[in-house]
PDB file of N, CA and C in Angstrom:
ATOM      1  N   UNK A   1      -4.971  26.601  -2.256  1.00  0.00           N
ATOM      2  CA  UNK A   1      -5.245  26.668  -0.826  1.00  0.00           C
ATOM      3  C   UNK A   1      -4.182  25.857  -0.091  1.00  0.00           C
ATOM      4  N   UNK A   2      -3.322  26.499   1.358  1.00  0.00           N
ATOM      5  CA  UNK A   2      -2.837  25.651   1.914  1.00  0.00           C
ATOM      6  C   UNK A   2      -3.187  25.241   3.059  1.00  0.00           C
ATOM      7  N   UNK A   3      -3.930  24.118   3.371  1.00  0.00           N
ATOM      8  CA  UNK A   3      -4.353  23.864   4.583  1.00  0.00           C
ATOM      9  C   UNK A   3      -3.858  22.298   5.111  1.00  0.00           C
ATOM     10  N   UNK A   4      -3.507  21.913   6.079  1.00  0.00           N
ATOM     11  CA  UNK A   4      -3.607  20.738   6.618  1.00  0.00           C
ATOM     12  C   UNK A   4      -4.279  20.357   7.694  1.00  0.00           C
ATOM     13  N   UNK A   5      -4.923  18.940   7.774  1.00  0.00           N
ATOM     14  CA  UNK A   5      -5.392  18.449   8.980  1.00  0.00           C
ATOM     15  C   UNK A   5      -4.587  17.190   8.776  1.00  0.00           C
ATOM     16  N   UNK A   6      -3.996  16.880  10.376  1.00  0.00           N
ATOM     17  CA  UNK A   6      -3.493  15.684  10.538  1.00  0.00           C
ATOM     18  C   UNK A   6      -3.387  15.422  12.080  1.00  0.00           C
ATOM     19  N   UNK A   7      -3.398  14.211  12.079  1.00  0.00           N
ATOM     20  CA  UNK A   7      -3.316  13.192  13.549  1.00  0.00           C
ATOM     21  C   UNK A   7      -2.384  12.344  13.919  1.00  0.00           C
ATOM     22  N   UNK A   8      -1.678  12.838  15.002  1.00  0.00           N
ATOM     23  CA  UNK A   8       0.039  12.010  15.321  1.00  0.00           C
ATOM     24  C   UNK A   8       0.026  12.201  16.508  1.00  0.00           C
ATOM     25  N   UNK A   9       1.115  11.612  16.928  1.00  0.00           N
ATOM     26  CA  UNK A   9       1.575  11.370  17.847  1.00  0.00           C
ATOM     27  C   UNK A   9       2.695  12.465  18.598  1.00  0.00           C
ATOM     28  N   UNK A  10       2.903  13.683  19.641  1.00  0.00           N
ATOM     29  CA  UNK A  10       4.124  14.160  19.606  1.00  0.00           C
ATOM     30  C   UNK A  10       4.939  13.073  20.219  1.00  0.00           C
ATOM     31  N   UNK A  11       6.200  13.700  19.595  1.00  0.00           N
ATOM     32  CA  UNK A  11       7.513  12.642  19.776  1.00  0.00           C
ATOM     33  C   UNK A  11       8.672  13.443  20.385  1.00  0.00           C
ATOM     34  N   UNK A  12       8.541  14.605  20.686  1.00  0.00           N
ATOM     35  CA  UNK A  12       9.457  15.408  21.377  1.00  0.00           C
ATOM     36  C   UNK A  12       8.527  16.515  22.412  1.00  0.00           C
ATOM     37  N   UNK A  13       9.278  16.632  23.237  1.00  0.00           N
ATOM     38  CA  UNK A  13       9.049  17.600  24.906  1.00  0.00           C
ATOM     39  C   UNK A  13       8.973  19.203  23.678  1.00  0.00           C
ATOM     40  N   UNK A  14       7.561  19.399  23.891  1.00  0.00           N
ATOM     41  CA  UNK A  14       6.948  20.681  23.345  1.00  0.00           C
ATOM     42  C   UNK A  14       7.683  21.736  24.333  1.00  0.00           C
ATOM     43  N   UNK A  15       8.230  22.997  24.016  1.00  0.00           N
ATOM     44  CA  UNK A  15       9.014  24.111  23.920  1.00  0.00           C
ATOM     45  C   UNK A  15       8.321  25.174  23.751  1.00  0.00           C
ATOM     46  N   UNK A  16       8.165  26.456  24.809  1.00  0.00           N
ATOM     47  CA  UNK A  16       7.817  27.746  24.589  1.00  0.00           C
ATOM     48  C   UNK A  16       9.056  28.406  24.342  1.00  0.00           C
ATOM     49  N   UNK A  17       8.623  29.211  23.131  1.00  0.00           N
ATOM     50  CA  UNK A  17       9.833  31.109  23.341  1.00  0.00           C
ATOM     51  C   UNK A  17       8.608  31.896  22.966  1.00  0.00           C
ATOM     52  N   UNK A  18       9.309  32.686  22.714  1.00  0.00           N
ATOM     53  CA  UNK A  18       9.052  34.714  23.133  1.00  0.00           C
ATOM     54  C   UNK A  18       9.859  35.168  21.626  1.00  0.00           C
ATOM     55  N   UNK A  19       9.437  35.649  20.907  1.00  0.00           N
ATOM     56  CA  UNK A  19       9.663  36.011  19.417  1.00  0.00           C
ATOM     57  C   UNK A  19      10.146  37.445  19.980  1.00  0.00           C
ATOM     58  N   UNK A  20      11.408  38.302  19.376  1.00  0.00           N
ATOM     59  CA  UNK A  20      11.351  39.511  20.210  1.00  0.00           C
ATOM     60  C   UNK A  20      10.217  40.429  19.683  1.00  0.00           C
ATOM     61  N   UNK A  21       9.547  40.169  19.152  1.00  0.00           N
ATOM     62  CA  UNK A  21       8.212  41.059  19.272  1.00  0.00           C
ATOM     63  C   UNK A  21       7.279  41.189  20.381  1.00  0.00           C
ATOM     64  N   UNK A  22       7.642  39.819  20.978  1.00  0.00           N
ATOM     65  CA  UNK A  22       6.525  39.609  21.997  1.00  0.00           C
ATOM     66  C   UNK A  22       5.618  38.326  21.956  1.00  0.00           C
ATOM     67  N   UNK A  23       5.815  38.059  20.470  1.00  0.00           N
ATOM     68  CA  UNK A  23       4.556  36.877  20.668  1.00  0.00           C
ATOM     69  C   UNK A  23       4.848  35.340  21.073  1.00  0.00           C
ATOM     70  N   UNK A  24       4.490  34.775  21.672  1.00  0.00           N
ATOM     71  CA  UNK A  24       4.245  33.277  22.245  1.00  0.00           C
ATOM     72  C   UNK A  24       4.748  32.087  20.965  1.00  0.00           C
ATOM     73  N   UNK A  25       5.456  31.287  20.778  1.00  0.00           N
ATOM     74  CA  UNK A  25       5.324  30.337  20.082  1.00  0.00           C
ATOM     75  C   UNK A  25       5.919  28.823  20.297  1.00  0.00           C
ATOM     76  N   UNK A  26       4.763  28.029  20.697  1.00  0.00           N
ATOM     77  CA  UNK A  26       4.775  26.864  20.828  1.00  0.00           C
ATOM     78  C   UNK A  26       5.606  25.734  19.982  1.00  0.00           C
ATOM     79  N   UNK A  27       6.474  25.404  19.861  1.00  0.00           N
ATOM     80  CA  UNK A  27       6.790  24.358  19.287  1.00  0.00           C
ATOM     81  C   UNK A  27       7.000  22.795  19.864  1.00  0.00           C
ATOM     82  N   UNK A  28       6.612  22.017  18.560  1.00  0.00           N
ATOM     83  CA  UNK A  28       6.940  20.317  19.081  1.00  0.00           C
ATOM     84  C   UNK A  28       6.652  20.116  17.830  1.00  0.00           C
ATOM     85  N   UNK A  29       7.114  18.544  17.821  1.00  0.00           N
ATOM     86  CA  UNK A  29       7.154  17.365  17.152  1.00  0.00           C
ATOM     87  C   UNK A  29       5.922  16.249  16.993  1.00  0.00           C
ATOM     88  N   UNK A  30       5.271  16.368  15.428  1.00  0.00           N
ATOM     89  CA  UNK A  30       4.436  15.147  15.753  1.00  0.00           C
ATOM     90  C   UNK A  30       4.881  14.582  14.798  1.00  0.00           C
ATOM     91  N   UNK A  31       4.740  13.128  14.924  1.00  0.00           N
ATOM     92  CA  UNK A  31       4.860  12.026  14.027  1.00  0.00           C
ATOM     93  C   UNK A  31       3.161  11.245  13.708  1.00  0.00           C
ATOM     94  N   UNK A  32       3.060  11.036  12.241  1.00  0.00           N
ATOM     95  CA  UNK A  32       2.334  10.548  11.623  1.00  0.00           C
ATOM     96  C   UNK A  32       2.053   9.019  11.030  1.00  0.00           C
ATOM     97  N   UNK A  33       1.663   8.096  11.361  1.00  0.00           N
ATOM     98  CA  UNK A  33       2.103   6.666  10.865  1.00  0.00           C
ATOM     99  C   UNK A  33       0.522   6.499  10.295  1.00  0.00           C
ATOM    100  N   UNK A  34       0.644   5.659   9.004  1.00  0.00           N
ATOM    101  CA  UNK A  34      -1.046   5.624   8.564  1.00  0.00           C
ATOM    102  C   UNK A  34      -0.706   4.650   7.754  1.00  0.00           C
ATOM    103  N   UNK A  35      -1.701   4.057   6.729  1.00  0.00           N
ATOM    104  CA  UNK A  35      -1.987   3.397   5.707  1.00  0.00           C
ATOM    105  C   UNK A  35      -2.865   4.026   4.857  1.00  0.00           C
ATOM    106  N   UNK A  36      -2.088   4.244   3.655  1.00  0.00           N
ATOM    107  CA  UNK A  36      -2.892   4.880   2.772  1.00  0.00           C
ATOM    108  C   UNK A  36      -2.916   4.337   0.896  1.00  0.00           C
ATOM    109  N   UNK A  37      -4.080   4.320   0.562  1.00  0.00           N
ATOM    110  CA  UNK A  37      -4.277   3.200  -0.790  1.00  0.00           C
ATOM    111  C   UNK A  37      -3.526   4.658  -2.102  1.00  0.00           C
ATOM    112  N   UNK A  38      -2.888   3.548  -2.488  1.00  0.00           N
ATOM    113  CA  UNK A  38      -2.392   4.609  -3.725  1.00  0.00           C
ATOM    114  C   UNK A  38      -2.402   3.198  -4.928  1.00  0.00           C
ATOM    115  N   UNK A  39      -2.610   3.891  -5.701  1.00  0.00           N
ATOM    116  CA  UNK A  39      -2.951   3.067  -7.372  1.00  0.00           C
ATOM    117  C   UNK A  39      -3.105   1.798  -7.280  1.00  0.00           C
ATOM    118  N   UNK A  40      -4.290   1.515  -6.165  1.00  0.00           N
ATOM    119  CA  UNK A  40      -5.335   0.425  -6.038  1.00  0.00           C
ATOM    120  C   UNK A  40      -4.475  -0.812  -4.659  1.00  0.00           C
ATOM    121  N   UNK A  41      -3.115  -0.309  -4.064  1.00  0.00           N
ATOM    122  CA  UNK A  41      -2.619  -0.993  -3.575  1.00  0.00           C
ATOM    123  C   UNK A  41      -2.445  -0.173  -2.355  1.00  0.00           C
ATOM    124  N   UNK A  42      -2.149  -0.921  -1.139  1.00  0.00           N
ATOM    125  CA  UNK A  42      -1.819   0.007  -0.049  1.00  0.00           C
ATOM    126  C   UNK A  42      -0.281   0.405   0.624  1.00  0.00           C
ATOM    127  N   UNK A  43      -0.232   1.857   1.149  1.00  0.00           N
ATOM    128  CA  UNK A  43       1.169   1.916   1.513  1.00  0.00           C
ATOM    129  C   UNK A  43       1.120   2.744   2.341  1.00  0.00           C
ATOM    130  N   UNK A  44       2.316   2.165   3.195  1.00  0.00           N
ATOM    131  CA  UNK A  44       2.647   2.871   4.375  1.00  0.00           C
ATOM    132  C   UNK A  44       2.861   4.386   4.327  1.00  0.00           C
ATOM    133  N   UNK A  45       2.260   5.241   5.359  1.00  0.00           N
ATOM    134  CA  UNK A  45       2.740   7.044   5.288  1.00  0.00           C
ATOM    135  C   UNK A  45       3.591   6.853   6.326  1.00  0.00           C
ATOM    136  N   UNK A  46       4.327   7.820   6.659  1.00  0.00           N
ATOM    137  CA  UNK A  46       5.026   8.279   7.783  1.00  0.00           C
ATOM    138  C   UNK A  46       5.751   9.304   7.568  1.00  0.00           C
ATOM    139  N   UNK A  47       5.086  10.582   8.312  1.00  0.00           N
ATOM    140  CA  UNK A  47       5.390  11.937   8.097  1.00  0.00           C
ATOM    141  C   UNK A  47       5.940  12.288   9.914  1.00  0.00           C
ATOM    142  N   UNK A  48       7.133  13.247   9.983  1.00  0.00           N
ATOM    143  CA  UNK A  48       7.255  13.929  11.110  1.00  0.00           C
ATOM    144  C   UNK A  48       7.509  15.008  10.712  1.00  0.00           C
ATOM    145  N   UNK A  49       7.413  16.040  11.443  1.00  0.00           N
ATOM    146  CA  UNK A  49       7.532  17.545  11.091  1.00  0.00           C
ATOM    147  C   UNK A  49       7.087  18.321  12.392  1.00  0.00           C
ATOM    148  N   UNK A  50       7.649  19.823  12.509  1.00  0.00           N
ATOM    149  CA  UNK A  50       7.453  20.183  13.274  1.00  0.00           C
ATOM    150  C   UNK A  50       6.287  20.951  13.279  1.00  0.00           C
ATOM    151  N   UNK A  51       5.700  21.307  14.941  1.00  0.00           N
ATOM    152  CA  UNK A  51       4.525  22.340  14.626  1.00  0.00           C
ATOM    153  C   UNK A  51       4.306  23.335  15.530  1.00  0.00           C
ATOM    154  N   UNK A  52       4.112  24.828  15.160  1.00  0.00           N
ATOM    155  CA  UNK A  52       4.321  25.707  16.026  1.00  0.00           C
ATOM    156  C   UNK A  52       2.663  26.074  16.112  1.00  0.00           C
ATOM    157  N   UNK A  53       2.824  26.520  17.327  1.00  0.00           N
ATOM    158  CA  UNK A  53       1.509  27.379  17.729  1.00  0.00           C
ATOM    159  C   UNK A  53       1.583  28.454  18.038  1.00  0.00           C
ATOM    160  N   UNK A  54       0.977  29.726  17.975  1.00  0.00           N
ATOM    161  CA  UNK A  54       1.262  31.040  17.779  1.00  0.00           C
ATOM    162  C   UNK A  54       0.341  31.622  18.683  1.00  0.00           C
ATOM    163  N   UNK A  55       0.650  32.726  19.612  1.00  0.00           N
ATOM    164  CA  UNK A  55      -0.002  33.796  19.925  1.00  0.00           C
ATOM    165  C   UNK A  55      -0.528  33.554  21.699  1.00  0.00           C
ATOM    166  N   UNK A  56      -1.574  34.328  22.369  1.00  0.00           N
ATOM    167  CA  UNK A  56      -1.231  33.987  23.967  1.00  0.00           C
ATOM    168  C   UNK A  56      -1.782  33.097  24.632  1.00  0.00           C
ATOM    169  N   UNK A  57      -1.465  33.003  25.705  1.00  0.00           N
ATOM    170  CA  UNK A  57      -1.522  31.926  26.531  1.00  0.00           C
ATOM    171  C   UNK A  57      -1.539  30.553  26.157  1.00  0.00           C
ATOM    172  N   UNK A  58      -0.070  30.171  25.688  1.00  0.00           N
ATOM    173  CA  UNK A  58       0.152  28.558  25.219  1.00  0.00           C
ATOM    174  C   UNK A  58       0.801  27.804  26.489  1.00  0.00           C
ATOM    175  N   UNK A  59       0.699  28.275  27.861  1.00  0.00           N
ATOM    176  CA  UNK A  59       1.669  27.770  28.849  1.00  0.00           C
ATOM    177  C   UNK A  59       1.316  26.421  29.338  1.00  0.00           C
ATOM    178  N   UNK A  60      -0.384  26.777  29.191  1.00  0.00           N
ATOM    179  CA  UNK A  60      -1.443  25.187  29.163  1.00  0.00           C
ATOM    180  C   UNK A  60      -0.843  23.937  28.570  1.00  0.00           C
ATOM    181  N   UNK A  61      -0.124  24.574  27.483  1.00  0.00           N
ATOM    182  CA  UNK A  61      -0.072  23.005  26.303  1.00  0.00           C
ATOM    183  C   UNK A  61       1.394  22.826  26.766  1.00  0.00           C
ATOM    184  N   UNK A  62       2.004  23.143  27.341  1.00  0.00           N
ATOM    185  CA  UNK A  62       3.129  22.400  27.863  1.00  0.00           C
ATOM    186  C   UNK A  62       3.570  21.321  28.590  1.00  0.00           C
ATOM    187  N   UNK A  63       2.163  21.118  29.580  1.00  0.00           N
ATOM    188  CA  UNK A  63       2.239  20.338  30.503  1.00  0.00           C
ATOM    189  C   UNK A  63       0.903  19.380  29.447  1.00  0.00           C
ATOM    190  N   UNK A  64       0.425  19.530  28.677  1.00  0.00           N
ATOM    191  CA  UNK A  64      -0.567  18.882  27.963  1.00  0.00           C
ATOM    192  C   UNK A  64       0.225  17.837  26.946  1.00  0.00           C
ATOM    193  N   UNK A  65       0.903  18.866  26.106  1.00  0.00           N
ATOM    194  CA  UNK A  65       1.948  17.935  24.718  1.00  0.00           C
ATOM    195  C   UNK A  65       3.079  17.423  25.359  1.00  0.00           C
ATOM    196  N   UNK A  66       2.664  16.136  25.946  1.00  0.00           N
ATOM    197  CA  UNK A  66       3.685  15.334  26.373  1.00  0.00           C
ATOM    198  C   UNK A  66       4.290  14.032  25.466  1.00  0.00           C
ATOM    199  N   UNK A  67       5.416  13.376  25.647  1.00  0.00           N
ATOM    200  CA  UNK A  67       5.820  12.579  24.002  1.00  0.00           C
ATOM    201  C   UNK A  67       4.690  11.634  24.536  1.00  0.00           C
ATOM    202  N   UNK A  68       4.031  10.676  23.128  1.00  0.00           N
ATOM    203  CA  UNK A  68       3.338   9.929  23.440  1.00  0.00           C
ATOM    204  C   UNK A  68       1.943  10.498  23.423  1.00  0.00           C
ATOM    205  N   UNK A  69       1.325  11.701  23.797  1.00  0.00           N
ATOM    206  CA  UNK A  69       0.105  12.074  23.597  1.00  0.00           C
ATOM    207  C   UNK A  69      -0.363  12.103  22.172  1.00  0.00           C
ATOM    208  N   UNK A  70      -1.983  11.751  21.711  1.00  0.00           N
ATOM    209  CA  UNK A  70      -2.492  12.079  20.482  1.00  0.00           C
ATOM    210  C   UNK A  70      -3.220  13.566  20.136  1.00  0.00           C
ATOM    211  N   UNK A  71      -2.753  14.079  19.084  1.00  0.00           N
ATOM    212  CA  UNK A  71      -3.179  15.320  19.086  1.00  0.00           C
ATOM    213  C   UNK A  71      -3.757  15.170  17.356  1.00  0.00           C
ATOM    214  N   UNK A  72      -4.944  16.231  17.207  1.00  0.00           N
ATOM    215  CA  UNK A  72      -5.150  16.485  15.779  1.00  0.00           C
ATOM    216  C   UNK A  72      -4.652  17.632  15.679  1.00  0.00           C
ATOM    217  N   UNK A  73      -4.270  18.564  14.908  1.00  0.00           N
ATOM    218  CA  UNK A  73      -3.965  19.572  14.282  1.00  0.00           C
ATOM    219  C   UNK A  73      -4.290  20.103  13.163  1.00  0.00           C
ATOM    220  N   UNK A  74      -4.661  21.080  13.023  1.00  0.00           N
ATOM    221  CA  UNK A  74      -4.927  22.136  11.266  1.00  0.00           C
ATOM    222  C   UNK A  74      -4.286  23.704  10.931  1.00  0.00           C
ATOM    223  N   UNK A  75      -3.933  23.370  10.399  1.00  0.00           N
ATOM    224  CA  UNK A  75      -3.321  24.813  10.275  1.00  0.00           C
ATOM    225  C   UNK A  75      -3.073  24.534   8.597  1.00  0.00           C
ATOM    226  N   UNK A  76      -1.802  25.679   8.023  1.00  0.00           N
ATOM    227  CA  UNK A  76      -1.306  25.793   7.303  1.00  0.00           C
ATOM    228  C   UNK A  76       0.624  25.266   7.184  1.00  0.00           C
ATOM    229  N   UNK A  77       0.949  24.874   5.933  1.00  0.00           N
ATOM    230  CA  UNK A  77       2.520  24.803   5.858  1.00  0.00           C
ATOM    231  C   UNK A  77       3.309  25.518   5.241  1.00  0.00           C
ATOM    232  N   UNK A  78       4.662  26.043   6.354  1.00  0.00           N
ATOM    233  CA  UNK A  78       5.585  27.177   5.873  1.00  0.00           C
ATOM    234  C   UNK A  78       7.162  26.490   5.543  1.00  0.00           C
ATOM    235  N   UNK A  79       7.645  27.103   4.576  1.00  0.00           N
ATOM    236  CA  UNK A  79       8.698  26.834   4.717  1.00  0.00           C
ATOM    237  C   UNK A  79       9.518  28.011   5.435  1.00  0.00           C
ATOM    238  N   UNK A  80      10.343  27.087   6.391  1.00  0.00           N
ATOM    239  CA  UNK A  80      11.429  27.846   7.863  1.00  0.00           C
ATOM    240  C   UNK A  80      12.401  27.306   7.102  1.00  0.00           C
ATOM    241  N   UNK A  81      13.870  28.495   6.787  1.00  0.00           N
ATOM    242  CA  UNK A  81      15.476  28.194   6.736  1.00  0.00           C
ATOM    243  C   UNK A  81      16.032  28.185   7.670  1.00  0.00           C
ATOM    244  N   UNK A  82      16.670  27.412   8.069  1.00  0.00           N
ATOM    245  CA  UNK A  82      17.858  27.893   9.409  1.00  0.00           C
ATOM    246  C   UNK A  82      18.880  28.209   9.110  1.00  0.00           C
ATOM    247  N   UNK A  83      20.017  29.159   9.653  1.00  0.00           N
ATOM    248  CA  UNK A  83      21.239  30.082   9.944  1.00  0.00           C
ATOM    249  C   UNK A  83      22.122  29.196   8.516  1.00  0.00           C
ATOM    250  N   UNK A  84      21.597  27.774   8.366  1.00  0.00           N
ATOM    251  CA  UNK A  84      22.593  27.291   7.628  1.00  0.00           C
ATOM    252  C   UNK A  84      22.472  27.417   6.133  1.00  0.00           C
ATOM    253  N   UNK A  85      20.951  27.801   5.651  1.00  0.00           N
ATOM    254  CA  UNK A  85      20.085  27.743   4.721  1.00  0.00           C
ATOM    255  C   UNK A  85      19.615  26.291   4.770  1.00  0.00           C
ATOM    256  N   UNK A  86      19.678  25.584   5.530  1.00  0.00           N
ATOM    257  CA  UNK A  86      18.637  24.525   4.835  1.00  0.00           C
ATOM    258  C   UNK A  86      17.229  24.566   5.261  1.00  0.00           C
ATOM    259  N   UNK A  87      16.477  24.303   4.505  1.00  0.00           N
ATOM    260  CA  UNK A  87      14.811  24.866   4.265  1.00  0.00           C
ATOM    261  C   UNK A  87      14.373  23.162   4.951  1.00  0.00           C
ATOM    262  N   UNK A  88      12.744  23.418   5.537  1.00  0.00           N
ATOM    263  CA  UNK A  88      12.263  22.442   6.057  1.00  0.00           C
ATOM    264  C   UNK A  88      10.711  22.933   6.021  1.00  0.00           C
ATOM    265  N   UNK A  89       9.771  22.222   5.549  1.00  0.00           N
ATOM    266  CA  UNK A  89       8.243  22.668   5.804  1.00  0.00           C
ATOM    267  C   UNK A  89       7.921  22.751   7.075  1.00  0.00           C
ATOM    268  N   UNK A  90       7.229  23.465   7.758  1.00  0.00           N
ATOM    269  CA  UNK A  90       6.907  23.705   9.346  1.00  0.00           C
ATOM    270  C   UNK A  90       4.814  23.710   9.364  1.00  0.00           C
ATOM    271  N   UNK A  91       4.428  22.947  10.341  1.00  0.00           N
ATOM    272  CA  UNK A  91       2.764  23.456  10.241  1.00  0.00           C
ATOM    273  C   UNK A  91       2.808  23.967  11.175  1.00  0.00           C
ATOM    274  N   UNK A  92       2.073  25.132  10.924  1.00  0.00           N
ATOM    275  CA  UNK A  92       1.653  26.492  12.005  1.00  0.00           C
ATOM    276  C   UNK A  92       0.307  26.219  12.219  1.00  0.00           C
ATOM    277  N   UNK A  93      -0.079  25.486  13.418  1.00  0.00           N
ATOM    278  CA  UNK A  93      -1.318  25.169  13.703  1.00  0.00           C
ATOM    279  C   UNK A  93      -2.164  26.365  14.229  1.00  0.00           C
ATOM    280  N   UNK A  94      -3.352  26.323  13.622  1.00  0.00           N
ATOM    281  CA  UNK A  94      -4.400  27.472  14.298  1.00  0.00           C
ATOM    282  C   UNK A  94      -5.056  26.879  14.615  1.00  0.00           C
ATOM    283  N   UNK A  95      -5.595  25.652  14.818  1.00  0.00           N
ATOM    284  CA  UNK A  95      -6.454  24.602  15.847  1.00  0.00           C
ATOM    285  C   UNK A  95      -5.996  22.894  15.862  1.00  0.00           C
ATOM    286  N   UNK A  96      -5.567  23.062  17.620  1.00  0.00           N
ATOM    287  CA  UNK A  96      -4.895  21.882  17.904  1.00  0.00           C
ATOM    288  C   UNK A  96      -5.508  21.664  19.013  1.00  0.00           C
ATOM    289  N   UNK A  97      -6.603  20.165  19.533  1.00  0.00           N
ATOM    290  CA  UNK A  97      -6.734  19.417  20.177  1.00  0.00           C
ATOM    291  C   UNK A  97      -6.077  18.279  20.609  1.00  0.00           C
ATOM    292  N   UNK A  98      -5.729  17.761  22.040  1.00  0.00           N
ATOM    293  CA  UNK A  98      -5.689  16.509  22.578  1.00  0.00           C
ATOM    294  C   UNK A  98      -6.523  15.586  22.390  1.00  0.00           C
ATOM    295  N   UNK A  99      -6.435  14.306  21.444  1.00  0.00           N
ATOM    296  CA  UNK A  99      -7.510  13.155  21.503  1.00  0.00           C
ATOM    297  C   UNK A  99      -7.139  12.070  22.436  1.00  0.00           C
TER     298      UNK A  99
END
């Protein structure tokens, strides 16, 4: 199963395009900072990655995902290549709240 839930911070000015198919896709930046116990001791996380949102009316979350806002997110993770080939995991959120 690939699923994620996680809670960050965006850290970059969230971005609409237009896929030439037509469909809507949201992108931004969240960053992750936590403490998490691994083999009985504790350690720092810190994850950033990007996250797209898919499909209509995302024009709302533009003026919503501002840097500095807390958001949860769940979706799934893809790997995206760019023009250069280098590969990067991407979460494609299918449910994202402002906390």
């Amino acid at each position: 199963m690939n699923r994620l839930h996680i809670t960050g911070t965006i850290c970059k000015p969230a971005r609409l395009d237009v896929s030439p198919s037509g469909i809507e896709h949201l992108m931004a930046v969240i960053e992750h900072r936590s403490m998490q116990a691994e083999a009985g001791l504790n350690r720092q996380s810190y994850v950033k990655l990007q996250l797209i949102l898919s499909g209509e009316g995302l024009q709302h979350w533009l003026q919503k995902l501002t840097v500095g806002c807390e958001v949860h997110a769940e979706g799934f993770l893809h790997r995206h290549e760019d023009k250069n080939g280098l590969s990067r995991l991407v979460l494609h959120a299918q449910h994202l709240e402002q906390i």
